[in-house]
Every structure is written in structure tokens, then in C-alpha cells.
PDB file of N, CA and C in Angstrom:
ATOM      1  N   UNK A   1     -20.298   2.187  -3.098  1.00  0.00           N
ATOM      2  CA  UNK A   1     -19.317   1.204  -2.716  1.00  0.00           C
ATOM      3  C   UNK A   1     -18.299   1.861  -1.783  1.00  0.00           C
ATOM      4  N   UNK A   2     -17.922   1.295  -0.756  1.00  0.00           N
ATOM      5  CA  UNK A   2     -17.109   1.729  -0.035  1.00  0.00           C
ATOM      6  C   UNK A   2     -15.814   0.491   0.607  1.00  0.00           C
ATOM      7  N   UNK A   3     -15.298   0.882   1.006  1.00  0.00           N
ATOM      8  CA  UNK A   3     -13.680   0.249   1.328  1.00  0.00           C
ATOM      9  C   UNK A   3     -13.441   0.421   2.965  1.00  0.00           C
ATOM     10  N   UNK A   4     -13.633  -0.758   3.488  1.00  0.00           N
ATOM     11  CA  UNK A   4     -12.668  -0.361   5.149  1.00  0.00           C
ATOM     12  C   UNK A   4     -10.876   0.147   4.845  1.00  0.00           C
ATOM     13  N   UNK A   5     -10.712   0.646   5.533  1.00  0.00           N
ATOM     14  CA  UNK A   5      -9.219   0.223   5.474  1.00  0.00           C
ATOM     15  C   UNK A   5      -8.785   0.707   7.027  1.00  0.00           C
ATOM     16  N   UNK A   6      -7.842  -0.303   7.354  1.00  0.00           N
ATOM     17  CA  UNK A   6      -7.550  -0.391   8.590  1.00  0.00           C
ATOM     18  C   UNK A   6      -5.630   0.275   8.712  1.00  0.00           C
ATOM     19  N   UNK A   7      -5.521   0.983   9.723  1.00  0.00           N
ATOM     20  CA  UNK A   7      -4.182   1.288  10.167  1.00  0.00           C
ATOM     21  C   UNK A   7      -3.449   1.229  11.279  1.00  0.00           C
ATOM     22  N   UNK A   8      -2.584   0.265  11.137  1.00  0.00           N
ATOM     23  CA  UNK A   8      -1.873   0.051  12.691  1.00  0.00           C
ATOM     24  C   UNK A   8      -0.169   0.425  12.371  1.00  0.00           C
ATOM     25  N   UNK A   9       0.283   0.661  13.693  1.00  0.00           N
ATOM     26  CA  UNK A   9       1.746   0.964  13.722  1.00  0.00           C
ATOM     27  C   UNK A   9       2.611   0.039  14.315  1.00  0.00           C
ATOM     28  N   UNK A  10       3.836   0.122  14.109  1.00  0.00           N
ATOM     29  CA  UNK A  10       4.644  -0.587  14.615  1.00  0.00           C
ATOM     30  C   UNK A  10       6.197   0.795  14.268  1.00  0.00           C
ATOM     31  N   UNK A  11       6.002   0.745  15.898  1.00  0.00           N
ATOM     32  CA  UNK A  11       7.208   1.872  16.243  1.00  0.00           C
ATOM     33  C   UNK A  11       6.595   2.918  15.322  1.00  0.00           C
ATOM     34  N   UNK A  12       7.449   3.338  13.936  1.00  0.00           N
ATOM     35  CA  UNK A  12       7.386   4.542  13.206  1.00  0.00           C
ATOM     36  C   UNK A  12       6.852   4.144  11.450  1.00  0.00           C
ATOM     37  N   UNK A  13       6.231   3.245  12.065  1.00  0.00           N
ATOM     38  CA  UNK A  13       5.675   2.498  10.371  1.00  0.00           C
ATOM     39  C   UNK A  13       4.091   2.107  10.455  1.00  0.00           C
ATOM     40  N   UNK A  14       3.577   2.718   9.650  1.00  0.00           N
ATOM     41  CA  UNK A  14       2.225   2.136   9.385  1.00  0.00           C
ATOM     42  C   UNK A  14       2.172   1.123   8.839  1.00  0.00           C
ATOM     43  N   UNK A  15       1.307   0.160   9.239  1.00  0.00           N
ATOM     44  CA  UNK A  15       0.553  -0.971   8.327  1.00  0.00           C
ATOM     45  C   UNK A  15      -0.680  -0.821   7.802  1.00  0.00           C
ATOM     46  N   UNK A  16      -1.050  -0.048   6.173  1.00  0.00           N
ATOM     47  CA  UNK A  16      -2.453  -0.288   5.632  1.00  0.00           C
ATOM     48  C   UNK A  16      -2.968  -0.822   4.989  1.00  0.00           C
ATOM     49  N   UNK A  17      -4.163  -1.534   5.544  1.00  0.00           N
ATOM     50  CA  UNK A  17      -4.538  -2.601   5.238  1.00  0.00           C
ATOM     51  C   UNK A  17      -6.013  -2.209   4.384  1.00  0.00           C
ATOM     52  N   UNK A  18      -6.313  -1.855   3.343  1.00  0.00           N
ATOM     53  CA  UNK A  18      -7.483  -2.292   2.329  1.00  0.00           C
ATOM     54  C   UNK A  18      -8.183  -3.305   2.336  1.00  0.00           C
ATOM     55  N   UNK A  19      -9.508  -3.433   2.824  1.00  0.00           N
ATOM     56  CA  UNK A  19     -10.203  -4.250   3.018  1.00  0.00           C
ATOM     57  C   UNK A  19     -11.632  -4.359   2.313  1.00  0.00           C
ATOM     58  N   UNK A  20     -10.868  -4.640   0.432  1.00  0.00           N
ATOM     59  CA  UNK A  20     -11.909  -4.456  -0.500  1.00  0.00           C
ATOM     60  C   UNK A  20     -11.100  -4.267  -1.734  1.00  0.00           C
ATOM     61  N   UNK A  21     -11.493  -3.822  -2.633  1.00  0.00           N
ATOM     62  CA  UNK A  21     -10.742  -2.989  -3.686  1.00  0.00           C
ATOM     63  C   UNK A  21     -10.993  -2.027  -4.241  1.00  0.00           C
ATOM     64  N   UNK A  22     -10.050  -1.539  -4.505  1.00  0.00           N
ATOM     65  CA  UNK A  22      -9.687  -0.203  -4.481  1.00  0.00           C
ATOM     66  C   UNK A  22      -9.712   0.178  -5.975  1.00  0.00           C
ATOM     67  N   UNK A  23     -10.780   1.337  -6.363  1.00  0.00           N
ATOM     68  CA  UNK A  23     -11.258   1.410  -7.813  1.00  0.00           C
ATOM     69  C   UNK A  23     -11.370   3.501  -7.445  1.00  0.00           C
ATOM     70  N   UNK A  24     -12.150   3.636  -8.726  1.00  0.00           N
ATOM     71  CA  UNK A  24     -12.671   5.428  -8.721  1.00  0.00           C
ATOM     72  C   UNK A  24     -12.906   5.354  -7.516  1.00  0.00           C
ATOM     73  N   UNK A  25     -13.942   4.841  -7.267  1.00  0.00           N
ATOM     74  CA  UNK A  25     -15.217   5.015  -6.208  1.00  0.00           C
ATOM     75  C   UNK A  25     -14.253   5.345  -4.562  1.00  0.00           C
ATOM     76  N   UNK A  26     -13.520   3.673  -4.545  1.00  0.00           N
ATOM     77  CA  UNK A  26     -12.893   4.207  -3.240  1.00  0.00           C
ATOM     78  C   UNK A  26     -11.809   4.685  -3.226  1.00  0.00           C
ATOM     79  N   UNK A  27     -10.604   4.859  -3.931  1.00  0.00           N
ATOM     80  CA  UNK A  27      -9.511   5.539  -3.609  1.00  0.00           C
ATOM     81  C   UNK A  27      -9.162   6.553  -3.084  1.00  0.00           C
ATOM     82  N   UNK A  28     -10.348   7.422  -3.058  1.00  0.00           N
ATOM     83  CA  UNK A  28     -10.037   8.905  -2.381  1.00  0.00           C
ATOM     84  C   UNK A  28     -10.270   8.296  -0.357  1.00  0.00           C
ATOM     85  N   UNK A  29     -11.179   7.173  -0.124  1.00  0.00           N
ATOM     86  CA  UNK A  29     -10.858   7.030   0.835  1.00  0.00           C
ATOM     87  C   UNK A  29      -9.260   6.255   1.566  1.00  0.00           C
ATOM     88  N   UNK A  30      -8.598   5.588   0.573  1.00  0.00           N
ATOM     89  CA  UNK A  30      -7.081   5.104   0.668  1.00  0.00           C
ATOM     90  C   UNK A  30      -6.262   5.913   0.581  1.00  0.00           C
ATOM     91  N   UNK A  31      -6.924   7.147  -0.446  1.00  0.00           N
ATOM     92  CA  UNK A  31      -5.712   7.947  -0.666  1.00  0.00           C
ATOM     93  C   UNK A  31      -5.693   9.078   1.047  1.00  0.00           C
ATOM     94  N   UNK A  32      -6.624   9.004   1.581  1.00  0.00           N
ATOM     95  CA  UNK A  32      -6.850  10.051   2.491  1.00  0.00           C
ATOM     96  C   UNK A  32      -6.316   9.204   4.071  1.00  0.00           C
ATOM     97  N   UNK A  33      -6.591   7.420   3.970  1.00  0.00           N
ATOM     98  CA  UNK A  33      -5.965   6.921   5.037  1.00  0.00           C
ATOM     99  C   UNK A  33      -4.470   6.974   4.886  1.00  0.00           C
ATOM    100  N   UNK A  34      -3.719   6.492   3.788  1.00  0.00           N
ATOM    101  CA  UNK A  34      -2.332   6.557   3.672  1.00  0.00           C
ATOM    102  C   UNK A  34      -1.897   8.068   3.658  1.00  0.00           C
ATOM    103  N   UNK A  35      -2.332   9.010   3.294  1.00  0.00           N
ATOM    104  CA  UNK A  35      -1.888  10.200   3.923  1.00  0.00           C
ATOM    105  C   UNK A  35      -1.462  10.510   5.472  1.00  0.00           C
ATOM    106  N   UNK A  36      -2.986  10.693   6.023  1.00  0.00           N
ATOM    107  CA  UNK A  36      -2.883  10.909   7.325  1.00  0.00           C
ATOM    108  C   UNK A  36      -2.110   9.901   8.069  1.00  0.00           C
ATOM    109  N   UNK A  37      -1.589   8.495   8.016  1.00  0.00           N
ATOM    110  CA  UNK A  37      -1.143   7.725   8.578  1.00  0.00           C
ATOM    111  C   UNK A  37       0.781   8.540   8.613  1.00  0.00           C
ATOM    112  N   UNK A  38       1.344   9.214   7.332  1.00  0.00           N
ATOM    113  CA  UNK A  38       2.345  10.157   7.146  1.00  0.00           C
ATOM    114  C   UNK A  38       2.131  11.334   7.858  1.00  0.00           C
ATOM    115  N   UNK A  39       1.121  12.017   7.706  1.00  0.00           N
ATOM    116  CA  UNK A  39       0.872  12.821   8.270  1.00  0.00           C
ATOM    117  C   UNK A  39       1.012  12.930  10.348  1.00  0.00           C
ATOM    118  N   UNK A  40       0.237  11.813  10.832  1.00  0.00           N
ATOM    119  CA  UNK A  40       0.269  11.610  12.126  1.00  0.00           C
ATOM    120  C   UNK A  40       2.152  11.097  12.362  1.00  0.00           C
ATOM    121  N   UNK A  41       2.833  11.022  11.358  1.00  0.00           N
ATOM    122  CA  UNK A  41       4.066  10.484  11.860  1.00  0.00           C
ATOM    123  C   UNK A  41       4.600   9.364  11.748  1.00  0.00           C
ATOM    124  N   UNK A  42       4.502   8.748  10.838  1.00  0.00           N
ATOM    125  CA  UNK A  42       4.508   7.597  10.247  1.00  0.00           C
ATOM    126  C   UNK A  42       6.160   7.745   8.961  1.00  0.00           C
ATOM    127  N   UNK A  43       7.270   7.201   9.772  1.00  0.00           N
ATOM    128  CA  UNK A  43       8.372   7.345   8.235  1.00  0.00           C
ATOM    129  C   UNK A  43       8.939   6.395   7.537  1.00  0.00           C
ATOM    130  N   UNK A  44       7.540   5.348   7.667  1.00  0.00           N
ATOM    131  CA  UNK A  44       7.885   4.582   6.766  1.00  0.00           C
ATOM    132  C   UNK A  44       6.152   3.170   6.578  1.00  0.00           C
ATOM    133  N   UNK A  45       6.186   2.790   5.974  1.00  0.00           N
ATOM    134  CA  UNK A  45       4.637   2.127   5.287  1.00  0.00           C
ATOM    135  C   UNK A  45       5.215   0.866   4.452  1.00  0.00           C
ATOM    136  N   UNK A  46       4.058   0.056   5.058  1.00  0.00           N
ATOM    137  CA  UNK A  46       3.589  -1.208   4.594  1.00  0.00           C
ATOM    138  C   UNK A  46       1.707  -1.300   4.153  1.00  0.00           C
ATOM    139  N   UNK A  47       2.309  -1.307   2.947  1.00  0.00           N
ATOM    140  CA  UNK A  47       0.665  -1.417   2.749  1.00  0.00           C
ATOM    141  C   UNK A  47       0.154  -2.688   2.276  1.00  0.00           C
ATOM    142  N   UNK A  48      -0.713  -2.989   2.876  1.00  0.00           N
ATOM    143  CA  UNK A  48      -0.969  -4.460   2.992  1.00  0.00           C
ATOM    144  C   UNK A  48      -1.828  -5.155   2.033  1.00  0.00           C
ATOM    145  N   UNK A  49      -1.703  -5.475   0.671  1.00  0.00           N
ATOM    146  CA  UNK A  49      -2.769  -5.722  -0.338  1.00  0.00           C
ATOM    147  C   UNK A  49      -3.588  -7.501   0.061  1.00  0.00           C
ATOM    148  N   UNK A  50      -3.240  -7.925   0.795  1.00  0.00           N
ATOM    149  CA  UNK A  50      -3.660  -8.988   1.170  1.00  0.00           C
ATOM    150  C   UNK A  50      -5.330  -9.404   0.844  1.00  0.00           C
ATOM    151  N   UNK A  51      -5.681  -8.374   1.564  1.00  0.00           N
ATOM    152  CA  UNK A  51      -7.192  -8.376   1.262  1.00  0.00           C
ATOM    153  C   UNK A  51      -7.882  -7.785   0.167  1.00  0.00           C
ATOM    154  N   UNK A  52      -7.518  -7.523  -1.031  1.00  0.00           N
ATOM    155  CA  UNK A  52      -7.323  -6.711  -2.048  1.00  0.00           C
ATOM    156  C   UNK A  52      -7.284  -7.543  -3.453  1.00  0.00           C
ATOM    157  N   UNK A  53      -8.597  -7.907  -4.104  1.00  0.00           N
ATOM    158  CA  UNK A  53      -8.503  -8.566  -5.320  1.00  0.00           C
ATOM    159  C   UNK A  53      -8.399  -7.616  -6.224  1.00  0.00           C
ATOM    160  N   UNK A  54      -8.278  -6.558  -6.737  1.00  0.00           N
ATOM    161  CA  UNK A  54      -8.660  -5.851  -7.716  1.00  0.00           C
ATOM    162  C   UNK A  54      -7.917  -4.222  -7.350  1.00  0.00           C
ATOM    163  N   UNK A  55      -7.190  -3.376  -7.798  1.00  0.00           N
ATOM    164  CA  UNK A  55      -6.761  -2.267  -8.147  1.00  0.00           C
ATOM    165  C   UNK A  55      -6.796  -1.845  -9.503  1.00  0.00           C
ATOM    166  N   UNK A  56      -6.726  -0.575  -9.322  1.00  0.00           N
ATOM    167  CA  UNK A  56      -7.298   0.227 -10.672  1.00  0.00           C
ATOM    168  C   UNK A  56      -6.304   1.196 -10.757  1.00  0.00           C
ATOM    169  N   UNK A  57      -6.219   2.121 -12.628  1.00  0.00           N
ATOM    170  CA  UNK A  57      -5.391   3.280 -12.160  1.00  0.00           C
ATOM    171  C   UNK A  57      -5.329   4.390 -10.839  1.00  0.00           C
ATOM    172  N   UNK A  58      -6.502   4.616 -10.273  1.00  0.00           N
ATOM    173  CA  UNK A  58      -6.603   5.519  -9.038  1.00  0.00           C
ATOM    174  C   UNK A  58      -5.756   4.795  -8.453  1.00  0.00           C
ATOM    175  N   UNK A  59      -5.737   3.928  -8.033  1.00  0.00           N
ATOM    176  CA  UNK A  59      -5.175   2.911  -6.745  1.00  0.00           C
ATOM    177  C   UNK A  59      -3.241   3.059  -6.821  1.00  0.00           C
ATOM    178  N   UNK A  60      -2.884   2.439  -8.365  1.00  0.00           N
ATOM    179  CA  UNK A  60      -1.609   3.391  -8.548  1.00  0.00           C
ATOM    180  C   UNK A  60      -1.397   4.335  -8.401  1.00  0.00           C
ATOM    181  N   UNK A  61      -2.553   5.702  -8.439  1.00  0.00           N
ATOM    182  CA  UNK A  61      -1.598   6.719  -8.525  1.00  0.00           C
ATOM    183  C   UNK A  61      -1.351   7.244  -7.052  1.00  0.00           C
ATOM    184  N   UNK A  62      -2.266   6.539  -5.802  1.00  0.00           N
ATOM    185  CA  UNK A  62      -2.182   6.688  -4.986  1.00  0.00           C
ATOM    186  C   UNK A  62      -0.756   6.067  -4.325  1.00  0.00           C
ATOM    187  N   UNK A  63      -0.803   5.151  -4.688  1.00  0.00           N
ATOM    188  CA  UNK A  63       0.596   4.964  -4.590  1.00  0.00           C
ATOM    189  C   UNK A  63       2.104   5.049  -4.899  1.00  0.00           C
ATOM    190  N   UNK A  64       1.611   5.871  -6.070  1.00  0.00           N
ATOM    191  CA  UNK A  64       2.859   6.667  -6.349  1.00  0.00           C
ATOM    192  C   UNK A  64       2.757   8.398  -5.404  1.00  0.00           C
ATOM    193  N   UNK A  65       1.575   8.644  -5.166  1.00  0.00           N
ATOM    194  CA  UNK A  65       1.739   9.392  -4.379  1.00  0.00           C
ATOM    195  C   UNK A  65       2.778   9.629  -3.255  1.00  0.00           C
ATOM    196  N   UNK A  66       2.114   8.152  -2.784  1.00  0.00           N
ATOM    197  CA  UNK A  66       2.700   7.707  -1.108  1.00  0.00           C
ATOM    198  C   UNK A  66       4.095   7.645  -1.374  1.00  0.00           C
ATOM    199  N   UNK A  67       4.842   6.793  -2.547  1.00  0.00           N
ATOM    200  CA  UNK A  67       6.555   6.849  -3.098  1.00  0.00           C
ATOM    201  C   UNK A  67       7.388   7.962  -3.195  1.00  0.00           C
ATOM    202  N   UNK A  68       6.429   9.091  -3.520  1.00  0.00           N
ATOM    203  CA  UNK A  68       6.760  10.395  -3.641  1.00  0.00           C
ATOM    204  C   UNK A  68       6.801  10.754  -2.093  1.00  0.00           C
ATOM    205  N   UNK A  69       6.144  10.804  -1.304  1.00  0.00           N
ATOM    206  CA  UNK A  69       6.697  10.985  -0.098  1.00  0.00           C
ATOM    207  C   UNK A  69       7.648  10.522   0.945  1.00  0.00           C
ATOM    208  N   UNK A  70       7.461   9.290   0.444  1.00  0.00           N
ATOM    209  CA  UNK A  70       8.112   8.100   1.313  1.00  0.00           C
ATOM    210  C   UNK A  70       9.608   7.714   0.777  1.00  0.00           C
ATOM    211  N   UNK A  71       9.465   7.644  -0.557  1.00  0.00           N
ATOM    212  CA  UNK A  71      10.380   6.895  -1.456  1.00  0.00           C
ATOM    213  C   UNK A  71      10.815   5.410  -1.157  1.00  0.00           C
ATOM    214  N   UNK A  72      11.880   4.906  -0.903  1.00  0.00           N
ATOM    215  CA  UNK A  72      12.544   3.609  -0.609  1.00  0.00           C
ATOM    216  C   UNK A  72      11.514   2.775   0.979  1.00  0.00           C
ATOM    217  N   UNK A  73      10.632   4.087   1.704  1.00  0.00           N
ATOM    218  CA  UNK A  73      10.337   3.716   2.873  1.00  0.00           C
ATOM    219  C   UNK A  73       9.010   2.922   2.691  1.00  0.00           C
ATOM    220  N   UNK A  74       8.359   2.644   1.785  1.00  0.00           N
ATOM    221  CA  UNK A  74       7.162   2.287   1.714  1.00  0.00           C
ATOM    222  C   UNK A  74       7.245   1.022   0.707  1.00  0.00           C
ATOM    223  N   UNK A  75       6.361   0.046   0.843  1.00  0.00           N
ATOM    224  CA  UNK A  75       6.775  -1.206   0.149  1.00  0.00           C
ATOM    225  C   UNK A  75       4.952  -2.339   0.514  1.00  0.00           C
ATOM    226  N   UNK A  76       5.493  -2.779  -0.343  1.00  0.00           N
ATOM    227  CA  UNK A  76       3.417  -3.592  -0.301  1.00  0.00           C
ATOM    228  C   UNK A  76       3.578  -4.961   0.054  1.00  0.00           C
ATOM    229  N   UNK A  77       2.746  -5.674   0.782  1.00  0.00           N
ATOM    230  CA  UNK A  77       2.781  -7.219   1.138  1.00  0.00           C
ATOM    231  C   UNK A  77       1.795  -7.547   0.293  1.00  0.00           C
ATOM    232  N   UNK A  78       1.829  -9.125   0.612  1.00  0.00           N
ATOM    233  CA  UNK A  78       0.458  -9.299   0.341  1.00  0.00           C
ATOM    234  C   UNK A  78      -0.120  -9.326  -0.791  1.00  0.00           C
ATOM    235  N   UNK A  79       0.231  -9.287  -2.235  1.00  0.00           N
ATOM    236  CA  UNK A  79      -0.461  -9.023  -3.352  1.00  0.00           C
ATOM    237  C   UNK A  79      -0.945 -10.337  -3.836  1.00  0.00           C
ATOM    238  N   UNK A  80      -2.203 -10.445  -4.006  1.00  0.00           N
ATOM    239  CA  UNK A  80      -2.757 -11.584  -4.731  1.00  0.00           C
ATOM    240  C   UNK A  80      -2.706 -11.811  -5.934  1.00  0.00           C
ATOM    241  N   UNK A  81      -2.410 -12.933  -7.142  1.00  0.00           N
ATOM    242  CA  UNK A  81      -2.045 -12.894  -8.328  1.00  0.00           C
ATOM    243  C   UNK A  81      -2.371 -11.946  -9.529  1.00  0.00           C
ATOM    244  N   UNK A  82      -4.032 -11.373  -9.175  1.00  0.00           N
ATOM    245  CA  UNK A  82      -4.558 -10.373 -10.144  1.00  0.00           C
ATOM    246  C   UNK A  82      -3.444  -8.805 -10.179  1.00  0.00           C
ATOM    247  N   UNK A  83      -2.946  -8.569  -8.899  1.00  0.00           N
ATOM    248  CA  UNK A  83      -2.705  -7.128  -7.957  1.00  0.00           C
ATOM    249  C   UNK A  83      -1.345  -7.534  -8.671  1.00  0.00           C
ATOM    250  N   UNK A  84      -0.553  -8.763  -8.496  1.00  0.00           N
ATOM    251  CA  UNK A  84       0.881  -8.775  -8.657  1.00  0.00           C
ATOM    252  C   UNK A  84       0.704  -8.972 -10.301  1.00  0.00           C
ATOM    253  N   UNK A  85      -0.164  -9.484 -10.887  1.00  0.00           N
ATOM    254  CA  UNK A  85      -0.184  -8.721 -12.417  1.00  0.00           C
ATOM    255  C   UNK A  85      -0.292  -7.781 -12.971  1.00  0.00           C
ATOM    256  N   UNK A  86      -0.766  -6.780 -12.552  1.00  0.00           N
ATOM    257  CA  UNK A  86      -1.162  -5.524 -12.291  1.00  0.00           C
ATOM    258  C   UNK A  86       0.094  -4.972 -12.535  1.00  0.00           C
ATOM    259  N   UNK A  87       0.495  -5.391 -11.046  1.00  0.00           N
ATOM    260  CA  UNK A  87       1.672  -4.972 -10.943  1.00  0.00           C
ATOM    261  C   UNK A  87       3.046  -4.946 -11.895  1.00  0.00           C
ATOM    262  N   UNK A  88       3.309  -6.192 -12.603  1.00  0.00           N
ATOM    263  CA  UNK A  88       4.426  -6.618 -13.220  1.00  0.00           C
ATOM    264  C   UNK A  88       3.581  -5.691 -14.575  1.00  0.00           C
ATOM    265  N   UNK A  89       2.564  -5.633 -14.887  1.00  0.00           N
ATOM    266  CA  UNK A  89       2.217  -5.096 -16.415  1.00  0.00           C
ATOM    267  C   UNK A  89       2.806  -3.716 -16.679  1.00  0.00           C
ATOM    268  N   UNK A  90       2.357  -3.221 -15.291  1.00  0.00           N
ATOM    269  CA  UNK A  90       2.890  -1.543 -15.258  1.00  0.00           C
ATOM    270  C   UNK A  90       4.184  -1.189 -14.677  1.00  0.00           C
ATOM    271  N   UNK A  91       4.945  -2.567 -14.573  1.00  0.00           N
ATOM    272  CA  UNK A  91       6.383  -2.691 -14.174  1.00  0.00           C
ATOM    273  C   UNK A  91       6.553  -1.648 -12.886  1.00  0.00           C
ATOM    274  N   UNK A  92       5.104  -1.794 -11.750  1.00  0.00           N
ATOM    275  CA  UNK A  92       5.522  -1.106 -10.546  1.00  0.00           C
ATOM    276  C   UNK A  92       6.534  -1.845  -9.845  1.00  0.00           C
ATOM    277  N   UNK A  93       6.608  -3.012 -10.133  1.00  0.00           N
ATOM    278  CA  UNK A  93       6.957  -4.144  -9.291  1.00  0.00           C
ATOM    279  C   UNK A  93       8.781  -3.923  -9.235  1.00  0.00           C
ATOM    280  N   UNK A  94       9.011  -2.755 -10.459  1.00  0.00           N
ATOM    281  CA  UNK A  94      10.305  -2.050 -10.428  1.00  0.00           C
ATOM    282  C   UNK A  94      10.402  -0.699  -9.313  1.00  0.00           C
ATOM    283  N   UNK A  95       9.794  -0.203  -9.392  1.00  0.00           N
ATOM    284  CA  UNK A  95       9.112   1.059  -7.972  1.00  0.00           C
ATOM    285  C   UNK A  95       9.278   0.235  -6.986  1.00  0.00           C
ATOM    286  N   UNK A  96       8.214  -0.092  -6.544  1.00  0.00           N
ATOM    287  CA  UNK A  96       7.821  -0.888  -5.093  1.00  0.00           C
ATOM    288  C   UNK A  96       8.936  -2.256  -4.864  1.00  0.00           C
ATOM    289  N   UNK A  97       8.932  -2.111  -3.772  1.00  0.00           N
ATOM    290  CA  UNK A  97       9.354  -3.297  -3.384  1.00  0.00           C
ATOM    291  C   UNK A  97       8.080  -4.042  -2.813  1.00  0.00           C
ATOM    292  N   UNK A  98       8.118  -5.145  -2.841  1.00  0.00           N
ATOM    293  CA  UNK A  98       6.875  -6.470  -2.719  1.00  0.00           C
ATOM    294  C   UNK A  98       8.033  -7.665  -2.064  1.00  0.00           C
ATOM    295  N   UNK A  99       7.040  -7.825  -1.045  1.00  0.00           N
ATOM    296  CA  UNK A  99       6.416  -8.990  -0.497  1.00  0.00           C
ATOM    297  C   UNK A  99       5.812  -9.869  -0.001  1.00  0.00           C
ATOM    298  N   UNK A 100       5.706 -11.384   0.417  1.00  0.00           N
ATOM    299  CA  UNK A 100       4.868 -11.823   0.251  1.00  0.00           C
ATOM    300  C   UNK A 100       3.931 -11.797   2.207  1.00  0.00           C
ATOM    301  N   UNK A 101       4.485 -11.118   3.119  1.00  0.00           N
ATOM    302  CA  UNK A 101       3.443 -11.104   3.958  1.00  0.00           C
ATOM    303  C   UNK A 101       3.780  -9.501   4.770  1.00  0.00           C
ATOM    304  N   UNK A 102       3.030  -9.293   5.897  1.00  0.00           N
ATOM    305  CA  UNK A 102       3.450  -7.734   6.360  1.00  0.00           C
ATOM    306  C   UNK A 102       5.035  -8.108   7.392  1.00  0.00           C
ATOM    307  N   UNK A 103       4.907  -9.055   7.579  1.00  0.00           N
ATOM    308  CA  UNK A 103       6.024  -9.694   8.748  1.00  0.00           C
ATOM    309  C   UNK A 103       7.820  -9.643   7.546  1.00  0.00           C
ATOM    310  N   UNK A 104       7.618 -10.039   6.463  1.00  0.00           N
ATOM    311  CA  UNK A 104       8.460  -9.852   5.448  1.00  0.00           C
ATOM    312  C   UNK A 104       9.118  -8.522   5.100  1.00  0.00           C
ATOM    313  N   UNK A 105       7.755  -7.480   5.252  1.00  0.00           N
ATOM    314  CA  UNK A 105       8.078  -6.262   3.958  1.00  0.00           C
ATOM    315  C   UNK A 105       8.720  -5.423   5.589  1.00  0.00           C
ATOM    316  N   UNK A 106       8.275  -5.643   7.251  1.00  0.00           N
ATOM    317  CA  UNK A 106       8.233  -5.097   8.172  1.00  0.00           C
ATOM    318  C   UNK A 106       9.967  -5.446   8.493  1.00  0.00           C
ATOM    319  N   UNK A 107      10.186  -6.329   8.318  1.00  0.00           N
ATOM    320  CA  UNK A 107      11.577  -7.147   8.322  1.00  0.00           C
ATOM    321  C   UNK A 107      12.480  -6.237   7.602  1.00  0.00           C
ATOM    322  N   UNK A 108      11.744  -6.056   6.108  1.00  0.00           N
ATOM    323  CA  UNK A 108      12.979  -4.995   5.255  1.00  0.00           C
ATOM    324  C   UNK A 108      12.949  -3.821   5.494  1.00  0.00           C
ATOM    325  N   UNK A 109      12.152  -3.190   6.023  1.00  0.00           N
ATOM    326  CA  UNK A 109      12.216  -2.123   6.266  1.00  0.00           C
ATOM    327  C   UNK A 109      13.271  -1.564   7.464  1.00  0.00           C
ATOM    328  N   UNK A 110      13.581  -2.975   7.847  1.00  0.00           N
ATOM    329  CA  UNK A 110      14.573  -2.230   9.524  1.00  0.00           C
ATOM    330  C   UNK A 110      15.994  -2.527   9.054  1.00  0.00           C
ATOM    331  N   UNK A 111      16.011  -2.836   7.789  1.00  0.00           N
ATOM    332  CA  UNK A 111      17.225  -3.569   7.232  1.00  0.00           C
ATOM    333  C   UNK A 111      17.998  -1.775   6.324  1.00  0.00           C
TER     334      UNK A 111
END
């Protein structure tokens, strides 16, 4: 099983976009795009769960990864009801900031 995931910028912010879900199998490929997207210069992230029915513990810890680097700079759109349960269960939804499209979370970030 494998996972696209797509990365675009805007100015000094990535947008990543998961295009699948994100379990064991693929996270090491999310965890290796949201890196390098920091890595190439990126100081601040939107990661885009839009396309994304399903996350797993890997998938959190990748994203606490990314918090750990980023902190306040990184924030998720896009979560579909399973992802934003997910979310509220493991009270990330206190971590992350969420919202509901990339045009939203891209908005707070310049704020």
C-alpha cells in the first residue's frame, strides 16, 4: 500500500497534502515528505487532511514530530469526521490548530 502525497508552497509555507491514509505501512513516506518540505525551507505548514479518511497512531506521531519542529507554525485543514474524531479522542485538537479548508488554516498562519 502506498500513499501519494503532494507538496506545494506558498511564500515560506508548505501545503501537504495526503492522498490516501496514512497507517504503519505509509507513514514513513509522510513522515519523510513533511520533513524535507522543513528541511528545503519551509517555516511554517499546512497539512492538508482533506483527502484523508483514516489516520493511525504512526500518523500522530508524525505529527507531533512536525509540532516539535514547527510548534504554533503548523496547523491541519481539512479533516473529515473520522480524522476530526480521532482527533478530539486524543485531544490533539488541543495541540493543533484545525481548520476547515487550506485557504482558512493559510489565512492564520499570516495572522
Amino acid at each position: 500500500m502506498t500513499v501519494e502525497i503532494t507538496t506545494n508552497r506558498v511564500g515560506t509555507t508548505a501545503i501537504v497534502t495526503p492522498h490516501g491514509d496514512i497507517d504503519l505501512v505509509t507513514s514513513p513516506e509522510f513522515r519523510t515528505a513533511v520533513h524535507a518540505a522543513i528541511d528545503d525551507g519551509a517555516d511554517a505548514m499546512v497539512i492538508d487532511l482533506s483527502d484523508s479518511e483514516f489516520l493511525d497512531s504512526t500518523a500522530l506521531g508524525v505529527l507531533v514530530s512536525v509540532h516539535r519542529r514547527l510548534g504554533e507554525r503548523v496547523v491541519v485543514a481539512g479533516t473529515r469526521p473520522a480524522v476530526q474524531r480521532l482527533f478530539e479522542i486524543t485531544r490533539f485538537s488541543t495541540v493543533l490548530r484545525l481548520y476547515a479548508s487550506v485557504d482558512e488554516a493559510l489565512a492564520a498562519l499570516k495572522n
